[in-house]
PDB file of N, CA and C in Angstrom:
ATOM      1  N   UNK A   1      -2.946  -8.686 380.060  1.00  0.00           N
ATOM      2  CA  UNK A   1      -4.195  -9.140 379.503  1.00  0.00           C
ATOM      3  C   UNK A   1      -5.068  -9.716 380.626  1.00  0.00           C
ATOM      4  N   UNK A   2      -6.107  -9.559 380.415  1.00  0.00           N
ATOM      5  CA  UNK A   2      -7.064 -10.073 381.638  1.00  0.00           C
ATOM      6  C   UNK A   2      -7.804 -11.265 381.496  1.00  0.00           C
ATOM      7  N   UNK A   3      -7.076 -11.884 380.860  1.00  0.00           N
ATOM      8  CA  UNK A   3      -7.821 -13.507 380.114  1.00  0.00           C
ATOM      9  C   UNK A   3      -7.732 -14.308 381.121  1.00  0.00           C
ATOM     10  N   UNK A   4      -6.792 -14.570 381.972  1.00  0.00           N
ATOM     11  CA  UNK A   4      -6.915 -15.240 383.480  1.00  0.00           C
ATOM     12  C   UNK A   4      -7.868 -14.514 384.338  1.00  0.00           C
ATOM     13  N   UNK A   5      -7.967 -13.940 384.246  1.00  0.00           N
ATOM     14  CA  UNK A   5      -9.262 -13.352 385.693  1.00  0.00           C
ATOM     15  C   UNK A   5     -10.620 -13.739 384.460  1.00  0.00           C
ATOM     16  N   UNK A   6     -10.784 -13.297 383.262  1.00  0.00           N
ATOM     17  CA  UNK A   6     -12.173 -13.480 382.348  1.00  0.00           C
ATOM     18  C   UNK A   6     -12.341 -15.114 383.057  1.00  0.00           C
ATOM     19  N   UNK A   7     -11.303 -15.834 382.963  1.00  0.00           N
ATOM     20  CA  UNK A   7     -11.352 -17.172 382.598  1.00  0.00           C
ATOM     21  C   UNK A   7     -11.697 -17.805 383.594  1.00  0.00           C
ATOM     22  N   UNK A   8     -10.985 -17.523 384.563  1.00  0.00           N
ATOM     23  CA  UNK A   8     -11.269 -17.930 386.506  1.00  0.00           C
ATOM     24  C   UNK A   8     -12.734 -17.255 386.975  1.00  0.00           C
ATOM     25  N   UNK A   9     -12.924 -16.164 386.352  1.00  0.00           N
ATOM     26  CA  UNK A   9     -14.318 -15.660 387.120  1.00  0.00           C
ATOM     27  C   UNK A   9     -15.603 -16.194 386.590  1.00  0.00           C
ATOM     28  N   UNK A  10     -15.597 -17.132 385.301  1.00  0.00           N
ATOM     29  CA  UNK A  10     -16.426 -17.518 384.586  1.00  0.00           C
ATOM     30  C   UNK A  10     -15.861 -19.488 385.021  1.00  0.00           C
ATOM     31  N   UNK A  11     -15.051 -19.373 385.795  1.00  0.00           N
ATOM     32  CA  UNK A  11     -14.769 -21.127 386.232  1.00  0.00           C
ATOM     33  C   UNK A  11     -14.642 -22.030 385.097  1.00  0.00           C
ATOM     34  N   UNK A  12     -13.819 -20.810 384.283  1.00  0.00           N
ATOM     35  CA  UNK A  12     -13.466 -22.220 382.702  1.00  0.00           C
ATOM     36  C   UNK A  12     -12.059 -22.937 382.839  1.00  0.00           C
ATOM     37  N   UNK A  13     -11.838 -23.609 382.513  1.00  0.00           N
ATOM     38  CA  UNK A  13     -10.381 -24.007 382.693  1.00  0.00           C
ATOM     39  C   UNK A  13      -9.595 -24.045 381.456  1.00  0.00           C
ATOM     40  N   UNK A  14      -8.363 -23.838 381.441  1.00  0.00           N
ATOM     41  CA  UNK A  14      -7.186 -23.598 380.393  1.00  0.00           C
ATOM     42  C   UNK A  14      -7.660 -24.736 379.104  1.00  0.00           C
ATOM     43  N   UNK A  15      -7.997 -25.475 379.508  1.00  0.00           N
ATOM     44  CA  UNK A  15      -8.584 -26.959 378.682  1.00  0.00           C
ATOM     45  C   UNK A  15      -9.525 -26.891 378.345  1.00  0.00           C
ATOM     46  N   UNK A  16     -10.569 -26.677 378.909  1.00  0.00           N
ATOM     47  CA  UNK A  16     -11.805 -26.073 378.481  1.00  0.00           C
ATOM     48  C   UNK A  16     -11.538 -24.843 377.142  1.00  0.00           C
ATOM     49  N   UNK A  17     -11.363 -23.879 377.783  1.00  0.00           N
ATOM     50  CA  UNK A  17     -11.270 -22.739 376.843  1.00  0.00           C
ATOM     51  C   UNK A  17     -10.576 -22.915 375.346  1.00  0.00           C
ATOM     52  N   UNK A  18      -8.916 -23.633 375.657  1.00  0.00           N
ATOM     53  CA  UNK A  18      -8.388 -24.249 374.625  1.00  0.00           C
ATOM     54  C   UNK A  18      -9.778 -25.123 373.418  1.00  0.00           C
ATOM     55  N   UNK A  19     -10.056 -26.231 374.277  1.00  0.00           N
ATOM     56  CA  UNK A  19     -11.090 -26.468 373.626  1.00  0.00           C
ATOM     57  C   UNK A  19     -12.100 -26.047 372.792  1.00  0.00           C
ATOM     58  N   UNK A  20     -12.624 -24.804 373.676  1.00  0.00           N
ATOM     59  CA  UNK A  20     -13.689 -24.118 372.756  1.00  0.00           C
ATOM     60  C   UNK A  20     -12.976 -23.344 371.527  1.00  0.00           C
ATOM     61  N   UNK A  21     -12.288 -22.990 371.501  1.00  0.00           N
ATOM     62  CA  UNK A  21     -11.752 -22.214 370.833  1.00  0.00           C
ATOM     63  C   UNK A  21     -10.819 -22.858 370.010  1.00  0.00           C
ATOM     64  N   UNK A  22     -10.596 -24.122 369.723  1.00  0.00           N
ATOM     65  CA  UNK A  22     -10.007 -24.767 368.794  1.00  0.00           C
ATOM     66  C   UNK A  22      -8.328 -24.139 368.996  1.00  0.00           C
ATOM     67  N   UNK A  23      -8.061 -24.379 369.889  1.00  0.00           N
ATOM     68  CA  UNK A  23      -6.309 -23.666 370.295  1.00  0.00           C
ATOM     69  C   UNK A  23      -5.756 -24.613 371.200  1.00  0.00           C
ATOM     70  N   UNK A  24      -4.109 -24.638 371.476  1.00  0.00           N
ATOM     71  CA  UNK A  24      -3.757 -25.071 372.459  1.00  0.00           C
ATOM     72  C   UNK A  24      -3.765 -25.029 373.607  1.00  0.00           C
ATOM     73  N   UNK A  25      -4.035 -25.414 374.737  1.00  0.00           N
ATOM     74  CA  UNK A  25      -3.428 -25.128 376.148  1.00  0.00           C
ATOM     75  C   UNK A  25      -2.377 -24.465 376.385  1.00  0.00           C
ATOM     76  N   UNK A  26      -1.487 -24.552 375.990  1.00  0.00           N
ATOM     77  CA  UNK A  26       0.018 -24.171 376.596  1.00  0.00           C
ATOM     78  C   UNK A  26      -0.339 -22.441 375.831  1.00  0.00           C
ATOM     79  N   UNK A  27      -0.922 -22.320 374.566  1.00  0.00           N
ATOM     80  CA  UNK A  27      -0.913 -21.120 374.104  1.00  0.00           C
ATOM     81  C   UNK A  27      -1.818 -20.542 375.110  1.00  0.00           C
ATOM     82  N   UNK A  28      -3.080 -20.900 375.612  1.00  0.00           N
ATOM     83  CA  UNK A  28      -3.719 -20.311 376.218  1.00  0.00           C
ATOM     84  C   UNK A  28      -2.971 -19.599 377.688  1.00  0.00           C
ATOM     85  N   UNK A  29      -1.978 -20.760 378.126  1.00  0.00           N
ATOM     86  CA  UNK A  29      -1.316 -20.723 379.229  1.00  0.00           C
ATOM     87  C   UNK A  29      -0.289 -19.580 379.372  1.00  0.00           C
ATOM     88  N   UNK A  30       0.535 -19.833 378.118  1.00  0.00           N
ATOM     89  CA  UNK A  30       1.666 -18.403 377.729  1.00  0.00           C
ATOM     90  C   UNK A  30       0.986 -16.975 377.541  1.00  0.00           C
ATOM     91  N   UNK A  31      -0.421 -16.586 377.169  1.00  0.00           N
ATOM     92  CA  UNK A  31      -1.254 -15.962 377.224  1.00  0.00           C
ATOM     93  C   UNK A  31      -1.249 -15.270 378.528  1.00  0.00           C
ATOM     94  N   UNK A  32      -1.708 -16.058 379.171  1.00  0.00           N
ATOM     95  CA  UNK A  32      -2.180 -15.471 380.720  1.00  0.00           C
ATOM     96  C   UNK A  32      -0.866 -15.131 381.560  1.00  0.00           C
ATOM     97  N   UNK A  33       0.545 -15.818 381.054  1.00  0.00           N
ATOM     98  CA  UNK A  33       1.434 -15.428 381.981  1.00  0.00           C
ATOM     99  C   UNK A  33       2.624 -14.516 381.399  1.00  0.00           C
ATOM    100  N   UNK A  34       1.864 -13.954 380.039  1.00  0.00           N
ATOM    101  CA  UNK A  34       2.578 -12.682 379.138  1.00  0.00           C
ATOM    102  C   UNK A  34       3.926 -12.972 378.150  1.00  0.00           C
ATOM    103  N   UNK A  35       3.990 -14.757 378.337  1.00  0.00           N
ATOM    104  CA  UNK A  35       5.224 -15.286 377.438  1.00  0.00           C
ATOM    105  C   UNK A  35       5.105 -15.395 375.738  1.00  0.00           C
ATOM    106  N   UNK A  36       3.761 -15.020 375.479  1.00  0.00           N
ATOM    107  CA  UNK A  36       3.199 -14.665 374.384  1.00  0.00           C
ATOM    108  C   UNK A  36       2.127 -13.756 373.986  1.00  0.00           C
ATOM    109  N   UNK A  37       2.561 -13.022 373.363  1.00  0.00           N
ATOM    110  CA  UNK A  37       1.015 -12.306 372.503  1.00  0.00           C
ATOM    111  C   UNK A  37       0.402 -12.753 371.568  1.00  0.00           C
ATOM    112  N   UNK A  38      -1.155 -12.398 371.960  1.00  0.00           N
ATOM    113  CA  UNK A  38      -2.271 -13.305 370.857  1.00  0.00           C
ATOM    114  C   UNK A  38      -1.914 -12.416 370.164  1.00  0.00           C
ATOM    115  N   UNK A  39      -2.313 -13.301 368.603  1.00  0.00           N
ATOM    116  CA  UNK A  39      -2.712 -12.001 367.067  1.00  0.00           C
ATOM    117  C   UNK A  39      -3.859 -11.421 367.307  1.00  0.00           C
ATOM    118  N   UNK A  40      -4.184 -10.892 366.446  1.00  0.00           N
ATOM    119  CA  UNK A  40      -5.116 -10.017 366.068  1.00  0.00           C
ATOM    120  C   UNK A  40      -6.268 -10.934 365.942  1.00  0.00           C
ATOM    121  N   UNK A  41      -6.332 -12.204 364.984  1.00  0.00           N
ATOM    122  CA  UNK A  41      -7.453 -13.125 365.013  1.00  0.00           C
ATOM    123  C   UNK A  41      -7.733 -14.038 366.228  1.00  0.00           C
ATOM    124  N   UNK A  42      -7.049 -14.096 366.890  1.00  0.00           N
ATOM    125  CA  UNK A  42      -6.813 -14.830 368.411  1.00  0.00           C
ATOM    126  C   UNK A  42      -7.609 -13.812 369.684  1.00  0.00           C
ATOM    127  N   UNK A  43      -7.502 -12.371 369.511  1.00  0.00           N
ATOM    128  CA  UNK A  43      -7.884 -11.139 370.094  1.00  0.00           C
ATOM    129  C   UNK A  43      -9.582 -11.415 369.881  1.00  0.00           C
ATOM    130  N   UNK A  44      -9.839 -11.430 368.637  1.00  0.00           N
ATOM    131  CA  UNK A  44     -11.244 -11.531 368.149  1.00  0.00           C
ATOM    132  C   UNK A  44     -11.874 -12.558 368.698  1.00  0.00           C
ATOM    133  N   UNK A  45     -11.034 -13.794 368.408  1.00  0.00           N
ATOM    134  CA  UNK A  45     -11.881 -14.419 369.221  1.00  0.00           C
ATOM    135  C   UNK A  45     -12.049 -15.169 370.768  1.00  0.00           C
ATOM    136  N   UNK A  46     -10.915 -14.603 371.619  1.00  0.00           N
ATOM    137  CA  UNK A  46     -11.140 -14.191 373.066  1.00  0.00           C
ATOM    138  C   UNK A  46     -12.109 -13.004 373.234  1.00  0.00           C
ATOM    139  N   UNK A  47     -12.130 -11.963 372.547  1.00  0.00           N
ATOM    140  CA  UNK A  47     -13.434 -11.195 373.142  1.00  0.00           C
ATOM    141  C   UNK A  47     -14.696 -11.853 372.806  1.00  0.00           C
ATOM    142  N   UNK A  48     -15.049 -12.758 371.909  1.00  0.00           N
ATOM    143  CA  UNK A  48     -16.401 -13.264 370.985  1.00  0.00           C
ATOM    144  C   UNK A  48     -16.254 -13.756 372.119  1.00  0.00           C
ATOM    145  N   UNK A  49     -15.901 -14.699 372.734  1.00  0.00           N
ATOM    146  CA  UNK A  49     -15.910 -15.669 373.623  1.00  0.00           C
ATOM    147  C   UNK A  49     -16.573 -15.267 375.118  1.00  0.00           C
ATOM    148  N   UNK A  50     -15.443 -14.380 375.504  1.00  0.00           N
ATOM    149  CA  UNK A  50     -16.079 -13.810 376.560  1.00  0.00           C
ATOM    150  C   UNK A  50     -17.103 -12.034 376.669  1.00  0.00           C
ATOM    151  N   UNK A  51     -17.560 -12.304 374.985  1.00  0.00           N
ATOM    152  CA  UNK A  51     -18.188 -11.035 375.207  1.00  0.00           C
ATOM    153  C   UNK A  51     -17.788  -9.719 375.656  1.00  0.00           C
ATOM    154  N   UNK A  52     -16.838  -9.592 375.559  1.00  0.00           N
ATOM    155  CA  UNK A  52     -15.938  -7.830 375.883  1.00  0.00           C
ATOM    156  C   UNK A  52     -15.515  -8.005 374.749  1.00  0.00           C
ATOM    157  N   UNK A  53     -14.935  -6.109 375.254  1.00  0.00           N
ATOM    158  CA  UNK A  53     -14.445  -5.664 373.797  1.00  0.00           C
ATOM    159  C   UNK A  53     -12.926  -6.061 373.692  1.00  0.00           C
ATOM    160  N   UNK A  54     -12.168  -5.765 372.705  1.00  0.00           N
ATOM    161  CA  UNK A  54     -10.229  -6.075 372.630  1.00  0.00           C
ATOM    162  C   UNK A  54      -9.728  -5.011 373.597  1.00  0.00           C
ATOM    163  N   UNK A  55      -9.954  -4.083 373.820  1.00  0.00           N
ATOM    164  CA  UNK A  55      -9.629  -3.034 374.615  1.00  0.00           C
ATOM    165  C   UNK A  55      -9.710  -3.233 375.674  1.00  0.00           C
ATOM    166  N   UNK A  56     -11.286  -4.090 376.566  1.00  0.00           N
ATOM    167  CA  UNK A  56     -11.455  -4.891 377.890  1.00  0.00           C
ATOM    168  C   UNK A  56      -9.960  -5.825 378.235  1.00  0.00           C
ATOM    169  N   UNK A  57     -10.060  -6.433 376.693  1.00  0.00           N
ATOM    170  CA  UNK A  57      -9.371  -7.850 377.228  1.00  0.00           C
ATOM    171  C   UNK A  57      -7.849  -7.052 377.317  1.00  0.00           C
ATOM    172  N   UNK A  58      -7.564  -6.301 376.381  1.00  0.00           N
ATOM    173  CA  UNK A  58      -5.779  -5.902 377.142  1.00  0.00           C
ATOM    174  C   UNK A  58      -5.719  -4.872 378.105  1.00  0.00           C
ATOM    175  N   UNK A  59      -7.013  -4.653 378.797  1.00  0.00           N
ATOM    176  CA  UNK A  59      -6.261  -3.797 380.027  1.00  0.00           C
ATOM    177  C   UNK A  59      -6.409  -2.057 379.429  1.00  0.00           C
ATOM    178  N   UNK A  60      -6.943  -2.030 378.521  1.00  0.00           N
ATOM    179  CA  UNK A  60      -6.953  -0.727 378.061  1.00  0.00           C
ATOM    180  C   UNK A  60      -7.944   0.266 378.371  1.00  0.00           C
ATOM    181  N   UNK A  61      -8.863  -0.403 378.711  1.00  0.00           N
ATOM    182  CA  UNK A  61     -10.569   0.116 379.324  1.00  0.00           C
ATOM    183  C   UNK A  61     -10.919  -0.593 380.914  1.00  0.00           C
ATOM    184  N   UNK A  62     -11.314  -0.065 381.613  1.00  0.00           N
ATOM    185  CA  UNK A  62     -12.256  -1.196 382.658  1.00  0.00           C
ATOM    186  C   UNK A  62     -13.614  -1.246 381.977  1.00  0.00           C
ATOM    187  N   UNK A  63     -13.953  -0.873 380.748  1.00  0.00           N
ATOM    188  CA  UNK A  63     -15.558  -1.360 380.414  1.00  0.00           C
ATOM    189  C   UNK A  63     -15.372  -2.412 379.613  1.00  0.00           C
ATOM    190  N   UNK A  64     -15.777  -3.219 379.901  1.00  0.00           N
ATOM    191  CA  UNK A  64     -16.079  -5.093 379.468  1.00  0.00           C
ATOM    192  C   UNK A  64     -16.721  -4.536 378.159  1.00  0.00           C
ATOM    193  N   UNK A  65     -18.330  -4.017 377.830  1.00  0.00           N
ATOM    194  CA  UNK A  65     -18.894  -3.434 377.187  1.00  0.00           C
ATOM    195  C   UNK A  65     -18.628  -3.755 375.807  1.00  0.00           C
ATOM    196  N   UNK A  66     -18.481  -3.993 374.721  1.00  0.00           N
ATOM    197  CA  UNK A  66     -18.360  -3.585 372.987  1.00  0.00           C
ATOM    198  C   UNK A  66     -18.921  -2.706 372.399  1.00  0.00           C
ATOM    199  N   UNK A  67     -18.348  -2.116 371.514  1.00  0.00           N
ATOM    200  CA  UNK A  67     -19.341  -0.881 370.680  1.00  0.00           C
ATOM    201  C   UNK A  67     -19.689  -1.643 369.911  1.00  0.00           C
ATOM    202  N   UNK A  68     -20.842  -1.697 369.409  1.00  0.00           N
ATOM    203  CA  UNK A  68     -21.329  -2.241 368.039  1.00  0.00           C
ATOM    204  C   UNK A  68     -21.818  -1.491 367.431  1.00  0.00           C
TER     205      UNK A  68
END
């Protein structure tokens, strides 16, 4: 998942982001180092967040982009 590079290239921090997003740290943390997978509603709203699509965020596309 590319939620550590979204997250570092935009200079948010694990706490921060947790924050915005009404989630834990440590989940955010197990996230980025593959000891957990987000759901499906967790997916939604890491892309809302950083504006890419679900496909950006797991590595499935290099286009950031969303179809709408």
């Amino acid at each position: 998942m590319r939620l550590k590079e979204l997250r570092k290239s935009r200079k948010i921090s694990q706490i921060k982001l947790a924050m915005d997003l009404n989630m834990n740290q440590n989940s955010i943390s197990r996230y980025e180092t593959g000891e957990r997978e987000a759901d499906y509603a967790t997916l939604i709203a890491l892309a809302d967040y950083f504006d890419v699509s679900i496909d950006y965020l797991l590595g499935r596309t290099e286009n950031p982009k969303m179809n709408k």
